[in-house]
Protein backbone atom coordinates (compact mmCIF):
# COMPACT_ATOMS: atom_id res chain seq x y z
CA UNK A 1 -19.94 43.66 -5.82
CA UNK A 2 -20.53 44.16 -2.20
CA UNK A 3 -20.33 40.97 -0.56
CA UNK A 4 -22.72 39.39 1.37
CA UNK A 5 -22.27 39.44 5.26
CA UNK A 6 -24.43 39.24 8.57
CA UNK A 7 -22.14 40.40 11.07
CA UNK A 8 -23.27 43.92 12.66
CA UNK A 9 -21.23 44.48 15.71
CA UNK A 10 -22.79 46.25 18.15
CA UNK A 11 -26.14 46.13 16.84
CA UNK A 12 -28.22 42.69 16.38
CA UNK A 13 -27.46 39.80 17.99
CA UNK A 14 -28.62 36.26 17.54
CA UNK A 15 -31.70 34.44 19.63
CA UNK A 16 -28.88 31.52 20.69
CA UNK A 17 -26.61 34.06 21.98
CA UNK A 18 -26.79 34.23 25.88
CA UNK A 19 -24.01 36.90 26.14
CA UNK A 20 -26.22 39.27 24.82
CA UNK A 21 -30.09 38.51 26.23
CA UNK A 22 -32.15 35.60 25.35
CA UNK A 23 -33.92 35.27 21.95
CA UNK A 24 -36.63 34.00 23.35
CA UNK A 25 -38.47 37.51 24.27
CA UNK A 26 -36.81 39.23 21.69
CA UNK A 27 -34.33 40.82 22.90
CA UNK A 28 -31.62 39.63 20.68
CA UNK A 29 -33.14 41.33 18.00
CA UNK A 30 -33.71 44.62 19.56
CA UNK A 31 -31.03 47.52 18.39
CA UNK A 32 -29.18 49.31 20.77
CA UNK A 33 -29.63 52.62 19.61
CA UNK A 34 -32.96 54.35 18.03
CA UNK A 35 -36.38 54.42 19.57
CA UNK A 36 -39.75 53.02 18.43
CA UNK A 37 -40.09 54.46 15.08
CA UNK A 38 -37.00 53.50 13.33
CA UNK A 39 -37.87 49.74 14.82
CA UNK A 40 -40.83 50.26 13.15
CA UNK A 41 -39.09 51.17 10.07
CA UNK A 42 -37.00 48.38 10.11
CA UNK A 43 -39.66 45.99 10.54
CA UNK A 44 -40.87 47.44 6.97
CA UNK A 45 -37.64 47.11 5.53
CA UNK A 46 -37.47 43.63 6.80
CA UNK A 47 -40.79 42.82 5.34
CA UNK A 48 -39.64 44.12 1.91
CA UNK A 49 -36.41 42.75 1.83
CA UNK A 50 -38.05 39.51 2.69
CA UNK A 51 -40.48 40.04 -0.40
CA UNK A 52 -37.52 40.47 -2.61
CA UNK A 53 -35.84 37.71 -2.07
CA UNK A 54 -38.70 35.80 -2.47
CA UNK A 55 -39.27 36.68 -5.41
CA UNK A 56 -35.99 36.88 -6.85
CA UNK A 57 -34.61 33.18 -5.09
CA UNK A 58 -31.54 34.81 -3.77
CA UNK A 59 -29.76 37.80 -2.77
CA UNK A 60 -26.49 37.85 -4.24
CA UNK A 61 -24.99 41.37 -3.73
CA UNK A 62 -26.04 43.80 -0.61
CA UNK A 63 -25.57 47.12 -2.75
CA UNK A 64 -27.73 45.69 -6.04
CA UNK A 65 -30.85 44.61 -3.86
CA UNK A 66 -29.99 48.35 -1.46
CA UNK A 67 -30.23 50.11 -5.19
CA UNK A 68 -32.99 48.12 -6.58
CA UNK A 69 -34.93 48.72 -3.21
CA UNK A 70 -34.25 52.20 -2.70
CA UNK A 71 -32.35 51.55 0.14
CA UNK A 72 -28.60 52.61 1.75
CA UNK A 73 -26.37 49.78 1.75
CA UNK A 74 -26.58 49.82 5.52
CA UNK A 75 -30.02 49.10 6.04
CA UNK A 76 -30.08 46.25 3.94
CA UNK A 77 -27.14 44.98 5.59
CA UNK A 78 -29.21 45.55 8.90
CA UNK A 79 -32.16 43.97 7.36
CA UNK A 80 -30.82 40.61 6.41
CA UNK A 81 -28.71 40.53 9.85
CA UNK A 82 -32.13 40.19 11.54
CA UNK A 83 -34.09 38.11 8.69
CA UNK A 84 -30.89 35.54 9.14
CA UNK A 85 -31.43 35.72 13.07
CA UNK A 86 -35.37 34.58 12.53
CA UNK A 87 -34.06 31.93 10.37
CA UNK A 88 -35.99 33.75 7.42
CA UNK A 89 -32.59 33.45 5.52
CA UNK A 90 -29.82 31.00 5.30
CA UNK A 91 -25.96 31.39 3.43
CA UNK A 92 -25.23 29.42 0.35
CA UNK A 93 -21.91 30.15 -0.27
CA UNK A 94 -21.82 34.18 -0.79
CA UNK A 95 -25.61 33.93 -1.48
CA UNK A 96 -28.28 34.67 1.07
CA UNK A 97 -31.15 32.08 0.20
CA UNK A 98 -35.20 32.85 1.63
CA UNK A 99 -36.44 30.39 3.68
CA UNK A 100 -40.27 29.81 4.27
CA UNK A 101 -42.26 30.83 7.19
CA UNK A 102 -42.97 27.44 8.65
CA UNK A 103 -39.25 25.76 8.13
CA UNK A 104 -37.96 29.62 9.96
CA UNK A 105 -40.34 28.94 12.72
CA UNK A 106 -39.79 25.06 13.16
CA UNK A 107 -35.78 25.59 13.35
CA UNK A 108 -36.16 28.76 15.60
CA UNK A 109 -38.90 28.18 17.63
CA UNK A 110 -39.05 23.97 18.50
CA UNK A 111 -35.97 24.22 20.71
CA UNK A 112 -37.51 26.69 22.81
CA UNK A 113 -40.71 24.88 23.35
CA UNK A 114 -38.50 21.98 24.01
CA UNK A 115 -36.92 23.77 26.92
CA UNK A 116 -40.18 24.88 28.09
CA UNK A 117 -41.71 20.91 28.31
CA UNK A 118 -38.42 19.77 30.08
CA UNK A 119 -38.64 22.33 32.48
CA UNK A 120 -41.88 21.88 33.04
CA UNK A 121 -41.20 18.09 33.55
CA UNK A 122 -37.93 18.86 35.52
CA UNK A 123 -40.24 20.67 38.09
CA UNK A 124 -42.71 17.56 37.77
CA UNK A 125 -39.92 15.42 39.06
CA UNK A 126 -38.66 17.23 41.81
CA UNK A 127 -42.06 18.04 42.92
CA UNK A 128 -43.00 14.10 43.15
CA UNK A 129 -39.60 13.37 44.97
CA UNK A 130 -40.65 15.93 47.70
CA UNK A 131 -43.90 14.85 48.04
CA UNK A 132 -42.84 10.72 47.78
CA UNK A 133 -40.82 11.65 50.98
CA UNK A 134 -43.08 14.02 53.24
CA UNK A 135 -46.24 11.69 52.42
CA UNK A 136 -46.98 8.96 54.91
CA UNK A 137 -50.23 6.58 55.48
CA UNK A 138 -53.01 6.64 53.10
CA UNK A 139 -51.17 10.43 51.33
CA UNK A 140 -48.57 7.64 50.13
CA UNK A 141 -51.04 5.89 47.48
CA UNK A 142 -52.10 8.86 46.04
CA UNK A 143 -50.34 9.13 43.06
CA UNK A 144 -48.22 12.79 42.39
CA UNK A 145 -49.41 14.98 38.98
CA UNK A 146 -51.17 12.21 37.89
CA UNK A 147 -53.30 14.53 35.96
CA UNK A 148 -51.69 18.22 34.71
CA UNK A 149 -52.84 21.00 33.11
CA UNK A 150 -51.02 22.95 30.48
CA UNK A 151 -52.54 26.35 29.03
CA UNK A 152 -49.77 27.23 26.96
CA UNK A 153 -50.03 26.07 23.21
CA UNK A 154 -46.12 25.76 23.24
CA UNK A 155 -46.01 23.75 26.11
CA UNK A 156 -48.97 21.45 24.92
CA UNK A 157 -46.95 21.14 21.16
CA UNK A 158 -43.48 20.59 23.51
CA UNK A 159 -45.41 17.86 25.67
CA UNK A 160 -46.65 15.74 22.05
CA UNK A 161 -43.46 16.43 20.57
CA UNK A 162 -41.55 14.15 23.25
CA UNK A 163 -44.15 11.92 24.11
CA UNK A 164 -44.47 11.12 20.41
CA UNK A 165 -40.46 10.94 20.62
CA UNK A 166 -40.19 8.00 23.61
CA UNK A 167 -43.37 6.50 22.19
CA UNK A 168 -42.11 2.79 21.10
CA UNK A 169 -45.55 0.79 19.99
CA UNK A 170 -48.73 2.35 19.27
CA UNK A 171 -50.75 5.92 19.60
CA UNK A 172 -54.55 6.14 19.66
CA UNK A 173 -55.92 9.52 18.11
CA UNK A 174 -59.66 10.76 19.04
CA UNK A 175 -60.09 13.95 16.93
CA UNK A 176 -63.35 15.65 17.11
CA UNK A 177 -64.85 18.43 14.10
CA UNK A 178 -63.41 21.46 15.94
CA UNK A 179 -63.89 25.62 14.96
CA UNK A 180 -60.05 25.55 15.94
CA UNK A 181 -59.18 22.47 13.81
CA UNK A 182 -55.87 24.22 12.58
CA UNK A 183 -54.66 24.62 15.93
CA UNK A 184 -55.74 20.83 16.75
CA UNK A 185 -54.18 19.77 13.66
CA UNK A 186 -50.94 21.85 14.35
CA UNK A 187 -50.64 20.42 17.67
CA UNK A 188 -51.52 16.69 16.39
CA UNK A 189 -48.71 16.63 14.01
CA UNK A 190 -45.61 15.10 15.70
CA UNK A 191 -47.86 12.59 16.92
CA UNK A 192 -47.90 10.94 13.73
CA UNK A 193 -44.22 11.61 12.45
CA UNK A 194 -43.85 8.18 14.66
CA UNK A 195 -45.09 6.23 11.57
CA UNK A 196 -41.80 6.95 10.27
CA UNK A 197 -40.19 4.31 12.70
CA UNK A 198 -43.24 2.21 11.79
CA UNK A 199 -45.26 2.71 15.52
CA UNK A 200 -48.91 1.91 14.94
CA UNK A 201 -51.07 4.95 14.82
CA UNK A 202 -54.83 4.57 14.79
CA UNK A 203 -57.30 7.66 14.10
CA UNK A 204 -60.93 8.20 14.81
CA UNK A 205 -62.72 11.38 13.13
CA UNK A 206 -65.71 12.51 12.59
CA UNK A 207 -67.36 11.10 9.05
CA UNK A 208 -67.38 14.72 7.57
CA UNK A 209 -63.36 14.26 7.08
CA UNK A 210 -64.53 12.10 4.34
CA UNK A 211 -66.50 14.86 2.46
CA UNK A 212 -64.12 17.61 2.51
CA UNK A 213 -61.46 18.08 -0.05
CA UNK A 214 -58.89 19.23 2.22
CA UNK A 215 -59.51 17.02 4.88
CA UNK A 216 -60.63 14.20 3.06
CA UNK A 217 -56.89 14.86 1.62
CA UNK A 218 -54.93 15.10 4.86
CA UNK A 219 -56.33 11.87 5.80
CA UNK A 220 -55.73 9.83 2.99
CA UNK A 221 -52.07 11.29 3.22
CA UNK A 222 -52.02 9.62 6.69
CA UNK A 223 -53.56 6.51 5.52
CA UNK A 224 -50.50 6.09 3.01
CA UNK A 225 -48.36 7.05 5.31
CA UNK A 226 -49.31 3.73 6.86
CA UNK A 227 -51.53 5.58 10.00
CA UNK A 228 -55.12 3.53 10.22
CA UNK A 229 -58.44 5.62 9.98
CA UNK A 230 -62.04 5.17 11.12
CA UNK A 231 -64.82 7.44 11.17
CA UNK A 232 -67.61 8.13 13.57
CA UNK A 233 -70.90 10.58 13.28
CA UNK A 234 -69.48 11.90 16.47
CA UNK A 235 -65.87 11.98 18.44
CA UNK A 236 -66.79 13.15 22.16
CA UNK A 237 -63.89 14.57 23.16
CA UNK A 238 -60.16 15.38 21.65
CA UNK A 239 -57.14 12.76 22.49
CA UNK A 240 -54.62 11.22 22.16
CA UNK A 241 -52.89 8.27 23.69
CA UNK A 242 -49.16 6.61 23.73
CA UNK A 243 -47.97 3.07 24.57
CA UNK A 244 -51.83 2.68 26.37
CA UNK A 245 -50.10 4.09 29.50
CA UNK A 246 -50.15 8.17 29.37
CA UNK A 247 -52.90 10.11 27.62
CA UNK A 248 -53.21 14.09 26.68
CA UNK A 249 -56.66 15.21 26.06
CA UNK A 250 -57.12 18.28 24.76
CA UNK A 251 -60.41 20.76 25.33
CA UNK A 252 -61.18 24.40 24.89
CA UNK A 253 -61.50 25.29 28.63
CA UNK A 254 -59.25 27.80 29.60
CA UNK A 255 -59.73 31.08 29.93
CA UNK A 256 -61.61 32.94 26.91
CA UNK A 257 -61.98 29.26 25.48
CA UNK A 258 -58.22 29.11 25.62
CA UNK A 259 -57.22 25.41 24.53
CA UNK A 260 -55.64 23.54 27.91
CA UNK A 261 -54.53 19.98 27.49
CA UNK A 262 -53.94 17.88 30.32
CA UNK A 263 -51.53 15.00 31.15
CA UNK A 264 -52.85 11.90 32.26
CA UNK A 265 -50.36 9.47 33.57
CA UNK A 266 -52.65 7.58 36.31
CA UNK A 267 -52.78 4.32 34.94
CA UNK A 268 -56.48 3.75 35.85
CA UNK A 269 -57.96 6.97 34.13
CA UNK A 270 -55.58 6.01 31.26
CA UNK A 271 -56.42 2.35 30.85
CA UNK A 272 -60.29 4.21 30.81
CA UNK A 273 -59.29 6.32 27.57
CA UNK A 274 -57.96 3.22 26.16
CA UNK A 275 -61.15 1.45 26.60
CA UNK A 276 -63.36 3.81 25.59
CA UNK A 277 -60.99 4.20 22.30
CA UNK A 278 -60.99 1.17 21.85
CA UNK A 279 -64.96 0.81 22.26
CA UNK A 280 -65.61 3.80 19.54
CA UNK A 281 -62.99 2.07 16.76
CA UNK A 282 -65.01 -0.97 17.00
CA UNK A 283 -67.74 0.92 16.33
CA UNK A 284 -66.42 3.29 13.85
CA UNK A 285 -66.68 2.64 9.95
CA UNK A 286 -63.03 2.11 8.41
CA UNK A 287 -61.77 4.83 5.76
CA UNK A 288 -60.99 4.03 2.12
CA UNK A 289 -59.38 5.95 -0.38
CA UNK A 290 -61.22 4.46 -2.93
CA UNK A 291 -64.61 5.45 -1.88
CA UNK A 292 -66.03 8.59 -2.64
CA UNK A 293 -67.69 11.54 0.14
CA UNK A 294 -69.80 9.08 3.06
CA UNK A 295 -69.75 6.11 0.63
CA UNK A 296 -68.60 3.95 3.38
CA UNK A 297 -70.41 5.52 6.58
CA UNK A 298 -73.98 5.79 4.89
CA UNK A 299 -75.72 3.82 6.92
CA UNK A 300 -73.81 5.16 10.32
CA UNK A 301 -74.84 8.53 9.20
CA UNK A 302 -78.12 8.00 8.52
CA UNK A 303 -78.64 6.90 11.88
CA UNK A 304 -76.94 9.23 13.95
CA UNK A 305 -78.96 11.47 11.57
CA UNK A 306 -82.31 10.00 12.52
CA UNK A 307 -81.40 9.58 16.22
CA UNK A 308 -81.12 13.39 16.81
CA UNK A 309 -84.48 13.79 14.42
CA UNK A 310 -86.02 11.38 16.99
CA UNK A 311 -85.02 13.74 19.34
CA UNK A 312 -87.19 16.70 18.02
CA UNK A 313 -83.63 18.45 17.32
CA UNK A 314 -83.52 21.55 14.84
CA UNK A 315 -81.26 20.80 11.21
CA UNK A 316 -79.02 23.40 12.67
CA UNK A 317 -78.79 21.61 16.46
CA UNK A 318 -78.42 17.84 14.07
CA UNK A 319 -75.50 19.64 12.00
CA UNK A 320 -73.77 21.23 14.57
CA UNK A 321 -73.52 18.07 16.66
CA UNK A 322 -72.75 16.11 13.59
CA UNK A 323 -69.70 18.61 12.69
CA UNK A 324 -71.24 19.56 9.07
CA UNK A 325 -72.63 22.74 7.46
CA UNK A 326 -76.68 23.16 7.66
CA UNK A 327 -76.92 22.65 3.90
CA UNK A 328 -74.75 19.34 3.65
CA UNK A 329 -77.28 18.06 6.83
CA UNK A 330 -80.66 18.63 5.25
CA UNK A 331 -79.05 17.29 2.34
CA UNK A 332 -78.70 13.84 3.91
CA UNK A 333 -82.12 14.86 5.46
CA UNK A 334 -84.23 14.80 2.51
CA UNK A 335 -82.35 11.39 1.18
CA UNK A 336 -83.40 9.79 4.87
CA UNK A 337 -86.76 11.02 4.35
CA UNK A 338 -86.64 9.44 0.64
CA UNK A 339 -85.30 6.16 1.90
CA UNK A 340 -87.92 6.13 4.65
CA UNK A 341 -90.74 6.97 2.19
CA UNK A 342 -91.59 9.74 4.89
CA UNK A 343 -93.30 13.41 4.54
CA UNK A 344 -92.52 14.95 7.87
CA UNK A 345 -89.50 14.93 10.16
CA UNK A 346 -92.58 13.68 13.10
CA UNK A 347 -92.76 11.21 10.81
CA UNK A 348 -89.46 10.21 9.92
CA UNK A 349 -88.11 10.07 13.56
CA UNK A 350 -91.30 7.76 14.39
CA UNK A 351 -90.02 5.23 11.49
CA UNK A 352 -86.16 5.95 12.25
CA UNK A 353 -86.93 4.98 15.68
CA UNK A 354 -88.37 1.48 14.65
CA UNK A 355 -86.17 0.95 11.69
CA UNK A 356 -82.68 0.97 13.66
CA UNK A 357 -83.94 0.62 16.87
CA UNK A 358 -83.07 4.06 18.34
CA UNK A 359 -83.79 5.01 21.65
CA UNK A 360 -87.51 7.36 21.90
């Protein structure tokens, strides 16, 4: 049996090895020798290899998985060096064990964004002590990065990863129906790991995370998790607030409709988030696992629904700003006109208007 190693000298390198180029771009991972096409092939072998061992659980011997694979025992060995580098594989004694996607990436990539937030905030620092000493008079009260933008998505998941980290008491979550609600999602996710040292976390969503399977599923996993959720017809704008004293909204704004977050750490435009939070969870209808779809937000539906009917607003217009599909809208459409004993959308905007007091 050929045993199972990862050293190739003179050819791959680890990301965490600064003798020999930073990771980061790359460059540990590059080979010394060969040009574009035999990285190329190597990336293919890599991808099979990483198949394999998927599929099999483990790679125990270099030479059965080269023979099985049609390979030389070299370029399996070459293979695994660089799936081990990407944290695709890990050693279990003289096994080599696969490693998912997601766990790889968390391990590999987290300290990097890390680095990226803290240098970021490093420069922060130094850039307020220069300016806290060259300001005088009325520059003085002006406070220093009070509000920050950050167009990188590593940089914005760095930035919630240690605010979530230093957070001690409670944070506030305002998360809109977004296109991009993977990436939001994604990027929302270390702020609740903080329930595990049992800091408060409060949520306000949209009431279509109630009808969804998936969502209506990641929710209730916060909610036993111990997070608290309320729903709205409509979140303005994506948020999310520690300790009441430093906010991060988040908005599609960039360039393209690149996502940029921004740092808010002026206490007066952050005590402003907090009260307009706190204004839209009074408001908002509390979730509960036990009820079905909009069982619980009904009413708050219907008249968000019949406030943009009032409006002479299209089904398509009413579903988009309600964060539904066209089909699930008229749905609730046709039960409003029902419960209004209406014929017309003219009409049922007149009565909606007079029923729950909407504006004209």
């Amino acid at each position: 049996m050929t045993p199972v190693t990862l050293a190739q000298p003179r050819t791959v390198f680890p990301p965490s090895d600064p003798a020999h180029g930073d990771g980061a771009d790359g460059r540990g991972l590059r080979e010394h020798d060969g040009g574009a096409a035999d990285r190329e092939d190597g990336a293919d072998r890599e991808v099979r290899i990483y198949q394999y061992v998927t599929r099999q659980g483990e790679i125990s011997s270099i030479a059965d998985t080269a023979a099985q694979l049609g390979l030389s025992v070299s370029e399996v060995a070459l293979s695994v060096a660089r799936l081990a580098a990407l944290h695709l594989l890990q050693t279990s004694g003289e096994r080599l064990l696969p490693i998912t996607a997601e766990a790889a990436a968390a391990s590999l990539i987290s300290p990097l964004e890390r680095d990226i937030y803290q240098r970021r905030d490093l420069a922060d620092q130094f850039r307020e002590r220069i300016e806290a000493i060259t300001r005088t008079g009325a520059e003085a009260a002006v406070p220093v990065s009070a509000i920050d933008a950050f167009d990188d998505v590593a940089a914005i998941r760095g930035l919630f990863k240690l605010a979530a980290e230093v957070c001690r008491r409670e944070v506030a979550v305002l998360r809109p129906g977004q296109d991009d609600g993977d990436l939001f999602d994604e990027l929302l996710e270390p702020c609740y790991s903080v329930l595990d040292r049992d800091v408060t976390v409060r949520v306000v969503c949209p009431h279509r995370y109630r009808a969804g399977f998936a969502t209506r599923s990641a929710i209730r996993r916060l909610v036993d998790s111990g997070a608290q959720i309320r729903t709205l017809s409509q979140v303005p704008h994506a948020a999310v607030i520690f300790d009441r004293t430093m906010a991060v909204t988040l908005s599609p704004s960039g360039p393209d409709g690149r996502l940029v977050g921004r740092r808010v750490r002026d206490p007066n435009v952050a005590q402003f988030l907090v009260s307009l939070f706190d204004q839209l969870w009074d408001a908002a209808t509390p979730f509960a696992v036990t009820e079905p779809g909009y069982a619980d937000a009904i009413d708050d539906l219907q008249q968000s629904i019949a406030r943009l009917m009032a409006q002479g607003l299209t089904d398509e217009v009413v579903a988009r700003r309600l964060g539904m599909s066209v089909r699930t809208c008229r749905r609730h459409i046709a039960v409003l006109l029902q419960n209004l004993g209406s014929i017309s959308r003219f009409q049922a905007g007149v009565q909606a208007a007079t029923r729950f007091s909407l504006p004209g």
